[in-house]
Structure formats: C-alpha cells, structure tokens
PDB file of N, CA and C in Angstrom:
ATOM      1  N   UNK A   1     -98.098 132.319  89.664  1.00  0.00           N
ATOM      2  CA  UNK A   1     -98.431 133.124  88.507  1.00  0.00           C
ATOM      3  C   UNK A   1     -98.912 134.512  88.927  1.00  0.00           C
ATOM      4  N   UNK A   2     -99.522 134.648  89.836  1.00  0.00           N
ATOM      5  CA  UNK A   2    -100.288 135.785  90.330  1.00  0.00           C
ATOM      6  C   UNK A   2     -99.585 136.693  91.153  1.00  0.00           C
ATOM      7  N   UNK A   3     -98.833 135.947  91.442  1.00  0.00           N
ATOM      8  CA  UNK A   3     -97.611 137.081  92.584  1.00  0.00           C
ATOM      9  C   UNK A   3     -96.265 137.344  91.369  1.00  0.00           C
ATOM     10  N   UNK A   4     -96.090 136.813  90.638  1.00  0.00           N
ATOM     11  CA  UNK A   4     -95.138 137.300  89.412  1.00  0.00           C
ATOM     12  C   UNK A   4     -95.586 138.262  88.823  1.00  0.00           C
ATOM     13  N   UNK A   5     -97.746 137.974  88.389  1.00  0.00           N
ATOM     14  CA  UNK A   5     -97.838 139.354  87.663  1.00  0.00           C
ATOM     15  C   UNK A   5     -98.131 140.311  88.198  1.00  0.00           C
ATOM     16  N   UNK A   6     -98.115 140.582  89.797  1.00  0.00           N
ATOM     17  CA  UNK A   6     -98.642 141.827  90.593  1.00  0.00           C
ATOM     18  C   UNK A   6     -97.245 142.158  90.797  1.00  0.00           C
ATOM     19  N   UNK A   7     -95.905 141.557  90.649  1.00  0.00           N
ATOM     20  CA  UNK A   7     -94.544 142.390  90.864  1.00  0.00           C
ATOM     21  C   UNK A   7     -94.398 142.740  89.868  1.00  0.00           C
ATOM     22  N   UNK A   8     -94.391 141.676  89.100  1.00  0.00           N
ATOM     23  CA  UNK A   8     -94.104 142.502  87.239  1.00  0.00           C
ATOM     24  C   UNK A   8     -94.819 143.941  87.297  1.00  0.00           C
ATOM     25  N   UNK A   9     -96.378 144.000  87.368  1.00  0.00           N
ATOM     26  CA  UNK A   9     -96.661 145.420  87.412  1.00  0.00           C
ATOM     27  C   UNK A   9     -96.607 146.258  87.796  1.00  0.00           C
ATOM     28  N   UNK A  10     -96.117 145.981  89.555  1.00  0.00           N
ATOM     29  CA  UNK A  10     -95.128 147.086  90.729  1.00  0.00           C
ATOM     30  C   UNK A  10     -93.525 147.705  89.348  1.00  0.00           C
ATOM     31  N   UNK A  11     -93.032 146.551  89.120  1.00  0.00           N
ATOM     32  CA  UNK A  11     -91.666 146.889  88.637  1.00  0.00           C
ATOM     33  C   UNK A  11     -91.787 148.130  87.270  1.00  0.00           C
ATOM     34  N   UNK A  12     -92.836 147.766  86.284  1.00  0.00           N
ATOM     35  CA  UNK A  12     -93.395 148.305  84.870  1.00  0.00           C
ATOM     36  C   UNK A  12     -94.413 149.459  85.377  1.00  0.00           C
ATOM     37  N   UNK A  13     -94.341 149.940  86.250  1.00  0.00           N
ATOM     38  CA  UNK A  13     -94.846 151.129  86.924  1.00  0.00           C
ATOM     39  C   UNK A  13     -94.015 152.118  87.417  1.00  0.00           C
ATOM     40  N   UNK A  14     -92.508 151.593  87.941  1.00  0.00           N
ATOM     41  CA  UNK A  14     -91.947 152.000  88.243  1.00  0.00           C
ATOM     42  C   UNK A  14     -91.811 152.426  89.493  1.00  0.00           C
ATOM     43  N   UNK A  15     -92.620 151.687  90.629  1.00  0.00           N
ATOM     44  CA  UNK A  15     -93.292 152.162  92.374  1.00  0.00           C
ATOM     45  C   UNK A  15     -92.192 151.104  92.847  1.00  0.00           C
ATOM     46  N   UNK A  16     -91.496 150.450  92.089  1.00  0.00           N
ATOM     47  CA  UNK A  16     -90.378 149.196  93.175  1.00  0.00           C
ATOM     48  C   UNK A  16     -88.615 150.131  92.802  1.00  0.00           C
ATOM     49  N   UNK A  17     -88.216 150.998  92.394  1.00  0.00           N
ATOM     50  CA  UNK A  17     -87.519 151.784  92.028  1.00  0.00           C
ATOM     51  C   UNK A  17     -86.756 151.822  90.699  1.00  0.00           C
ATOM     52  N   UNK A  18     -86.096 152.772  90.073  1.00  0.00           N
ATOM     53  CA  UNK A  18     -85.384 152.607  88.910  1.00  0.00           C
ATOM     54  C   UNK A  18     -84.660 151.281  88.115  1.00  0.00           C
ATOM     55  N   UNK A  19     -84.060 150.891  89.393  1.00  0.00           N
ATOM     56  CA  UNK A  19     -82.857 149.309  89.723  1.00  0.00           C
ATOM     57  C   UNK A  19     -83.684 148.417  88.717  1.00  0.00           C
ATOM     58  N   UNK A  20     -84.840 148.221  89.548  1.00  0.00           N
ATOM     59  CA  UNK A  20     -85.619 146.973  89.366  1.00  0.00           C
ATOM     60  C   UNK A  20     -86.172 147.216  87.732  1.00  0.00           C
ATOM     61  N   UNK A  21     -86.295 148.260  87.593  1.00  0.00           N
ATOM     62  CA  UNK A  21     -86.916 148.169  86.099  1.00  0.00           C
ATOM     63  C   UNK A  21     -85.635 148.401  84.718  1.00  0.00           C
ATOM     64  N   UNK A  22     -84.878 149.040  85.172  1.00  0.00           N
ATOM     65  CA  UNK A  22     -83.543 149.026  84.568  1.00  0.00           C
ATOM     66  C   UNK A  22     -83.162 146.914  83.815  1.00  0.00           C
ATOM     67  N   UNK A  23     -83.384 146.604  85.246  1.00  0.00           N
ATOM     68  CA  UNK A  23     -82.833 144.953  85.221  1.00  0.00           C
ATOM     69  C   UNK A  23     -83.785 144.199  84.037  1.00  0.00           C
ATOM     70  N   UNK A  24     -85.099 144.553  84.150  1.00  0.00           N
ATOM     71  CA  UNK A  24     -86.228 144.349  83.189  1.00  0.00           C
ATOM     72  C   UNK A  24     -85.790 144.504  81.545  1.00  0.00           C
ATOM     73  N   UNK A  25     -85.039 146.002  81.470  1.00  0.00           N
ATOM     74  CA  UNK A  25     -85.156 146.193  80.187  1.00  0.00           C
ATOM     75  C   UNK A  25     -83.813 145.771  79.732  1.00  0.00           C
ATOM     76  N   UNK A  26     -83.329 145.185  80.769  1.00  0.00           N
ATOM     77  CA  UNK A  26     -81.543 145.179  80.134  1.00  0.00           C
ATOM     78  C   UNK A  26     -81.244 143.887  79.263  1.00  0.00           C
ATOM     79  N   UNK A  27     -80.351 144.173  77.987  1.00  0.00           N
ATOM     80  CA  UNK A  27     -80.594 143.016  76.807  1.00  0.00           C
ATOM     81  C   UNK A  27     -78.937 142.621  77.369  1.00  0.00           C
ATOM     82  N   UNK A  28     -79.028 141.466  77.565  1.00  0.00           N
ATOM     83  CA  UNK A  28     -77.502 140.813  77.423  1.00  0.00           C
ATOM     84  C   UNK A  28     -76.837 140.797  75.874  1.00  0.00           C
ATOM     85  N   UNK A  29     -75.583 141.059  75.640  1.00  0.00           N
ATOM     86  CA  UNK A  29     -74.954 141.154  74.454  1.00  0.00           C
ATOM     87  C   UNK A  29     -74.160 139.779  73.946  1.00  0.00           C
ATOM     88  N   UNK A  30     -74.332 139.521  73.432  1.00  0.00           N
ATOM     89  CA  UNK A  30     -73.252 138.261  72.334  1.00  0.00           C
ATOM     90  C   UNK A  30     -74.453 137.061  72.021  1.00  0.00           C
ATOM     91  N   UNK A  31     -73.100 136.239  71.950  1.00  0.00           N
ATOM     92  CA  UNK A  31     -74.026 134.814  71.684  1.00  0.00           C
ATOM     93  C   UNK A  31     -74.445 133.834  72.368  1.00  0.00           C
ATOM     94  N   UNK A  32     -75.047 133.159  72.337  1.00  0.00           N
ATOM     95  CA  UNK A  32     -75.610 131.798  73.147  1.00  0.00           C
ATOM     96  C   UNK A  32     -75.143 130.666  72.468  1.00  0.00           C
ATOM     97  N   UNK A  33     -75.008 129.690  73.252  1.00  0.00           N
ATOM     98  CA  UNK A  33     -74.931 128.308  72.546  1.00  0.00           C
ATOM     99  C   UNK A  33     -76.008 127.504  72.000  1.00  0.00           C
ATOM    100  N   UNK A  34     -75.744 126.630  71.043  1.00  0.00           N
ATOM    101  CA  UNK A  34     -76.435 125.894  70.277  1.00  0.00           C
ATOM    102  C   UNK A  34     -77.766 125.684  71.505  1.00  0.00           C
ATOM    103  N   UNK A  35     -78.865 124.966  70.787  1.00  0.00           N
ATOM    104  CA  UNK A  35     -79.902 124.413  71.991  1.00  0.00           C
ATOM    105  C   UNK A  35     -81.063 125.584  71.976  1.00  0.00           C
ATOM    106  N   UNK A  36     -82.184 125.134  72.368  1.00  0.00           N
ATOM    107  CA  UNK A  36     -83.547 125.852  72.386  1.00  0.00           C
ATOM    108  C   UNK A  36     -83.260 126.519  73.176  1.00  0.00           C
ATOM    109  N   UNK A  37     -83.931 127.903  72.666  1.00  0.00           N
ATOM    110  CA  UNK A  37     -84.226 129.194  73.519  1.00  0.00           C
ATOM    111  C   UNK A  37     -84.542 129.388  74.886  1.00  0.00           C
ATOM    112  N   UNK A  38     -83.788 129.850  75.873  1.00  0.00           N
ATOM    113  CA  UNK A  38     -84.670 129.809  77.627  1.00  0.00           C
ATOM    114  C   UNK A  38     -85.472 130.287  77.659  1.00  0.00           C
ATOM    115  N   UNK A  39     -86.761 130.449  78.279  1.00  0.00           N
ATOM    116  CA  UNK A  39     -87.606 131.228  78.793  1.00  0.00           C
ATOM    117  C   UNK A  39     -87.657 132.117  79.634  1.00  0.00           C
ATOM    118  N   UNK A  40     -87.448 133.272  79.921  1.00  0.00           N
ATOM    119  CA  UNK A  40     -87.130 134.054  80.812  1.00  0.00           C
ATOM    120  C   UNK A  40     -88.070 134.860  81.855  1.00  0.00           C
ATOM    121  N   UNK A  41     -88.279 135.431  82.453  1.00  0.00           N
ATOM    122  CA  UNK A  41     -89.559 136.001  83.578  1.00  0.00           C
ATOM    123  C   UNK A  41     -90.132 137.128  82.594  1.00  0.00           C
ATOM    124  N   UNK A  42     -89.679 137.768  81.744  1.00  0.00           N
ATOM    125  CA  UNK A  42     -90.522 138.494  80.677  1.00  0.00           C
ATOM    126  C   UNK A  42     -91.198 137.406  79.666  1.00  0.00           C
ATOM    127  N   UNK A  43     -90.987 136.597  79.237  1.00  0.00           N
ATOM    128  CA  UNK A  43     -91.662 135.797  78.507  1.00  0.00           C
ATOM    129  C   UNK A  43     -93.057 135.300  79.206  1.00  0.00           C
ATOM    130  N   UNK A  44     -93.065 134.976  80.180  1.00  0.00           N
ATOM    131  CA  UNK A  44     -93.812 134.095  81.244  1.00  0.00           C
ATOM    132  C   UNK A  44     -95.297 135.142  81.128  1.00  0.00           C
ATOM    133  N   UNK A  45     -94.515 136.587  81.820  1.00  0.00           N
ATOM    134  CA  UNK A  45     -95.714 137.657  82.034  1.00  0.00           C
ATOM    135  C   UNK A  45     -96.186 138.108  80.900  1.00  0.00           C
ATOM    136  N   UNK A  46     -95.427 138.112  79.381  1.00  0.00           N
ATOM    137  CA  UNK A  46     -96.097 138.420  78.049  1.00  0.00           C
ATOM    138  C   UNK A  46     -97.067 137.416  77.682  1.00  0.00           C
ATOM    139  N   UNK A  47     -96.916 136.449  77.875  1.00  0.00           N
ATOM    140  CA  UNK A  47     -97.783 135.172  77.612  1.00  0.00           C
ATOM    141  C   UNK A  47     -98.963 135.313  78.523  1.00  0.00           C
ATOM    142  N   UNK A  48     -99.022 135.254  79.829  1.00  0.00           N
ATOM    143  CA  UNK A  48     -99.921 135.494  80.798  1.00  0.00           C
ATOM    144  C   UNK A  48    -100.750 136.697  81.223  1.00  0.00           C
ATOM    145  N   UNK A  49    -100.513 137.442  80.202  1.00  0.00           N
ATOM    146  CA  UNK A  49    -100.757 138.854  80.465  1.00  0.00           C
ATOM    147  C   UNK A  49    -101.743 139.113  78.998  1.00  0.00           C
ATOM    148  N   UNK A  50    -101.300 138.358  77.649  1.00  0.00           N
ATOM    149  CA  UNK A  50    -101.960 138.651  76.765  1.00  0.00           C
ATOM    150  C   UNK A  50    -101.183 139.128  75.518  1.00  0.00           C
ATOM    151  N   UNK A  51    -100.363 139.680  75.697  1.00  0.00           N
ATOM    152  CA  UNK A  51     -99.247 140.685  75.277  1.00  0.00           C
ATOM    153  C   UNK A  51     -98.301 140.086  74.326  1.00  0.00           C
ATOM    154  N   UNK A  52     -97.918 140.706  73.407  1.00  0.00           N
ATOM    155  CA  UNK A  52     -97.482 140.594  72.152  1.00  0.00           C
ATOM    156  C   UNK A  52     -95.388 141.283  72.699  1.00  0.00           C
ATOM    157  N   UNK A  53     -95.737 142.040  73.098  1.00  0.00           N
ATOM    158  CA  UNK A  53     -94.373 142.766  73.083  1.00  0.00           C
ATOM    159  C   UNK A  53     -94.146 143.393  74.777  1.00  0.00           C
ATOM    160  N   UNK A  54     -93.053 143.506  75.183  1.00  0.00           N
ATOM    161  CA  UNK A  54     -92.812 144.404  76.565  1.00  0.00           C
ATOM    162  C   UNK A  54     -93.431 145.593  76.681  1.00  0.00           C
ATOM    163  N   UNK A  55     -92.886 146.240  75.370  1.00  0.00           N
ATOM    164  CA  UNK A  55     -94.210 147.957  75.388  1.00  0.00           C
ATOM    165  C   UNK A  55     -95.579 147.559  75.670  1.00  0.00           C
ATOM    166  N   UNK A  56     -95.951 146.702  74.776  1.00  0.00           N
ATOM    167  CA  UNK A  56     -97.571 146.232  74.958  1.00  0.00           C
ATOM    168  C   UNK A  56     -97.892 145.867  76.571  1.00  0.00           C
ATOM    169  N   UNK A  57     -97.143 145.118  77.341  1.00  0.00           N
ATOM    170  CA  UNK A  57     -97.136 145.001  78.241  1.00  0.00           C
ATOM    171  C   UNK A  57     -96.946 145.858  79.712  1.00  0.00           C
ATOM    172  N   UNK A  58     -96.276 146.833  78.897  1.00  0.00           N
ATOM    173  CA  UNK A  58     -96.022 147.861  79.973  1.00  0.00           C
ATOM    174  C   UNK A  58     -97.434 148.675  79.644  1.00  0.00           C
ATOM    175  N   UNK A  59     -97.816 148.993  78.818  1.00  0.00           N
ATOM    176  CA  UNK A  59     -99.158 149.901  79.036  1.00  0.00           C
ATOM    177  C   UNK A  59    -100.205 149.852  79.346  1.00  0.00           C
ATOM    178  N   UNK A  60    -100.187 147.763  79.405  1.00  0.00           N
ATOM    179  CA  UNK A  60    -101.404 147.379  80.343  1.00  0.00           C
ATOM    180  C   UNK A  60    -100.984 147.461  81.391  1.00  0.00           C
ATOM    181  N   UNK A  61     -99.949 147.151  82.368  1.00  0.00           N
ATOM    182  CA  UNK A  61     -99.196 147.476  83.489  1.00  0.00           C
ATOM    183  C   UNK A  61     -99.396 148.960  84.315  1.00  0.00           C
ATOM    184  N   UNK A  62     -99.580 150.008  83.540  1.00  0.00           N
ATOM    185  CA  UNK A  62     -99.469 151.294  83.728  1.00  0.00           C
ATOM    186  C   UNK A  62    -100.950 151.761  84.150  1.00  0.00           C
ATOM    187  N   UNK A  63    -102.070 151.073  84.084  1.00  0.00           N
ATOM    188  CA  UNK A  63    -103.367 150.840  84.351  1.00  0.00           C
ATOM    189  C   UNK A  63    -103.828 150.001  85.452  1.00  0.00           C
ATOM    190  N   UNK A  64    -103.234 150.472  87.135  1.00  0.00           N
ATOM    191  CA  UNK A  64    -103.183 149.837  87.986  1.00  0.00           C
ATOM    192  C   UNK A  64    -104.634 148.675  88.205  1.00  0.00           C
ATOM    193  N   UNK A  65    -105.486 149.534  87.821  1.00  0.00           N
ATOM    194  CA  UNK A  65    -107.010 149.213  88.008  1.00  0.00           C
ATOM    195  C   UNK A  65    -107.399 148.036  87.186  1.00  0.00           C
ATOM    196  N   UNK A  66    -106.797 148.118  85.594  1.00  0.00           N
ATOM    197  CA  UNK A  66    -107.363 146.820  84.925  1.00  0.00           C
ATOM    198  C   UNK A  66    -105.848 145.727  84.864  1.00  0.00           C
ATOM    199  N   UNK A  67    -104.965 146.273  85.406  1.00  0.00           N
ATOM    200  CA  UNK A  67    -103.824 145.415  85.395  1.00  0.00           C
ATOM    201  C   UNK A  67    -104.146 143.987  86.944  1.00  0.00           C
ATOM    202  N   UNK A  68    -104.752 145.070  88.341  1.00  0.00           N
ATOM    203  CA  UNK A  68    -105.177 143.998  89.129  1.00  0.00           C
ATOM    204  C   UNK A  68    -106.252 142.752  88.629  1.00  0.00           C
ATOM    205  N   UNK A  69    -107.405 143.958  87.866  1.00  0.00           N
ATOM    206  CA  UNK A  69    -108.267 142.951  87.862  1.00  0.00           C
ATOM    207  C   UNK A  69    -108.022 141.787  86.742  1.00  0.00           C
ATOM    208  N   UNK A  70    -107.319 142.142  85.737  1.00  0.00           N
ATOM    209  CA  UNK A  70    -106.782 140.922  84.830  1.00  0.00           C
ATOM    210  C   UNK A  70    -105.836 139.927  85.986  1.00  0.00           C
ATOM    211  N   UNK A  71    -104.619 140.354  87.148  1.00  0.00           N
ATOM    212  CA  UNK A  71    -104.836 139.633  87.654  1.00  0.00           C
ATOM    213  C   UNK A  71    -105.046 138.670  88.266  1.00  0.00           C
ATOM    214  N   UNK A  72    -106.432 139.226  89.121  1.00  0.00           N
ATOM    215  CA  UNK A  72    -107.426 138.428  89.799  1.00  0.00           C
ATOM    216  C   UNK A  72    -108.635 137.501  89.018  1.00  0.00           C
ATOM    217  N   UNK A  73    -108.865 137.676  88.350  1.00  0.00           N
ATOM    218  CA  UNK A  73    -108.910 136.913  87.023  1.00  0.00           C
ATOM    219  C   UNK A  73    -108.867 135.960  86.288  1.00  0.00           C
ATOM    220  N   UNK A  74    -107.538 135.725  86.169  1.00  0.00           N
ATOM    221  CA  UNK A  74    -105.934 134.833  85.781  1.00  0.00           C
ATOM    222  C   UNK A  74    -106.314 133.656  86.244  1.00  0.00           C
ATOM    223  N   UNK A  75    -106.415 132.662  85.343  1.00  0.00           N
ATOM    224  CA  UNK A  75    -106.809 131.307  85.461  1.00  0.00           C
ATOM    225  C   UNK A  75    -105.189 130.705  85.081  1.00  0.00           C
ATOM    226  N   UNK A  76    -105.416 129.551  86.543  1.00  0.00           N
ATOM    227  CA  UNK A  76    -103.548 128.633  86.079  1.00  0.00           C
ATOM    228  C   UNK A  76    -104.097 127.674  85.243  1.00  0.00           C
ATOM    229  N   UNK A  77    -103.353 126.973  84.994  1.00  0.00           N
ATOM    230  CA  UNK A  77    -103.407 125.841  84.185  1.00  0.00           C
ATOM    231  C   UNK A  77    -104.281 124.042  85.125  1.00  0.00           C
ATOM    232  N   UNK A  78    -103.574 124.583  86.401  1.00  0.00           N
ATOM    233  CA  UNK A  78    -104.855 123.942  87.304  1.00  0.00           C
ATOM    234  C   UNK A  78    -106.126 124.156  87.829  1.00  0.00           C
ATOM    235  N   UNK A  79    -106.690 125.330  87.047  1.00  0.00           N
ATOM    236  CA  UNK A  79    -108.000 125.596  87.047  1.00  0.00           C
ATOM    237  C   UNK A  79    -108.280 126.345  88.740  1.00  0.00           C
ATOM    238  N   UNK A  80    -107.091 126.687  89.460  1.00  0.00           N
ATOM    239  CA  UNK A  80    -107.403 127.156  90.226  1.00  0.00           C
ATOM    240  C   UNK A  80    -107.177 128.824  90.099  1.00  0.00           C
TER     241      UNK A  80
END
C-alpha cells in the first residue's frame, strides 16, 4: 500500500516523467463486457488516499510534505 502511494505521488507530481503520468490519465474507449467493474491502481490510491476524484487526488499529491506524511501514517488493513 505504501510503496503504491509514494509512486502514485512521484507519478501525480510529475518527477517520474510525462510517459508515466500520460498512462495515469489515459481513458480506454468502447465497451466492456457484462460482469462487475475491475478495480484499477487509480481506484486503490483514491480510496487510500481519502479522495473523491483523480483531481482531488492530484492536489493532495502536489503537497510533497503532507502527501508523505499521510503516507507514513497509512494504516493496512492488518493493522500494521
């Protein structure tokens, strides 16, 4: 969890290069098949992060200082 959200915030900073954040915002086009929704690595860090939306997420991201310490912080689900 903690090494997903310290890249997520390298990438939503824009310090891992254009590529990487390009890949972030890119929406695949058409349809999906029948069956529940996937979860994807933006879902994971909106949830874990607090965050309502990707913008929302990027502007806590953009706040190197309270983006670590949220974090370091960051309680898993195993209490570790």
């Amino acid at each position: 969890m903690k090494w997903k959200l310290k890249y997520a915030g390298d990438i939503m900073r824009g310090s891992s290069g254009p590529l990487l954040q390009l890949s972030l915002e890119w929406k695949i086009e058409g349809k999906r098949g029948q069956g529940r929704p996937r979860r994807n690595w933006m879902d994971d860090v909106k949830e874990w992060s607090g965050s309502t939306s990707y913008g929302d997420t990027k502007r806590k991201a953009e706040n190197r200082e309270k983006w670590r310490d949220m974090v370091a912080h960051l309680r898993t689900e195993g209490g570790t």
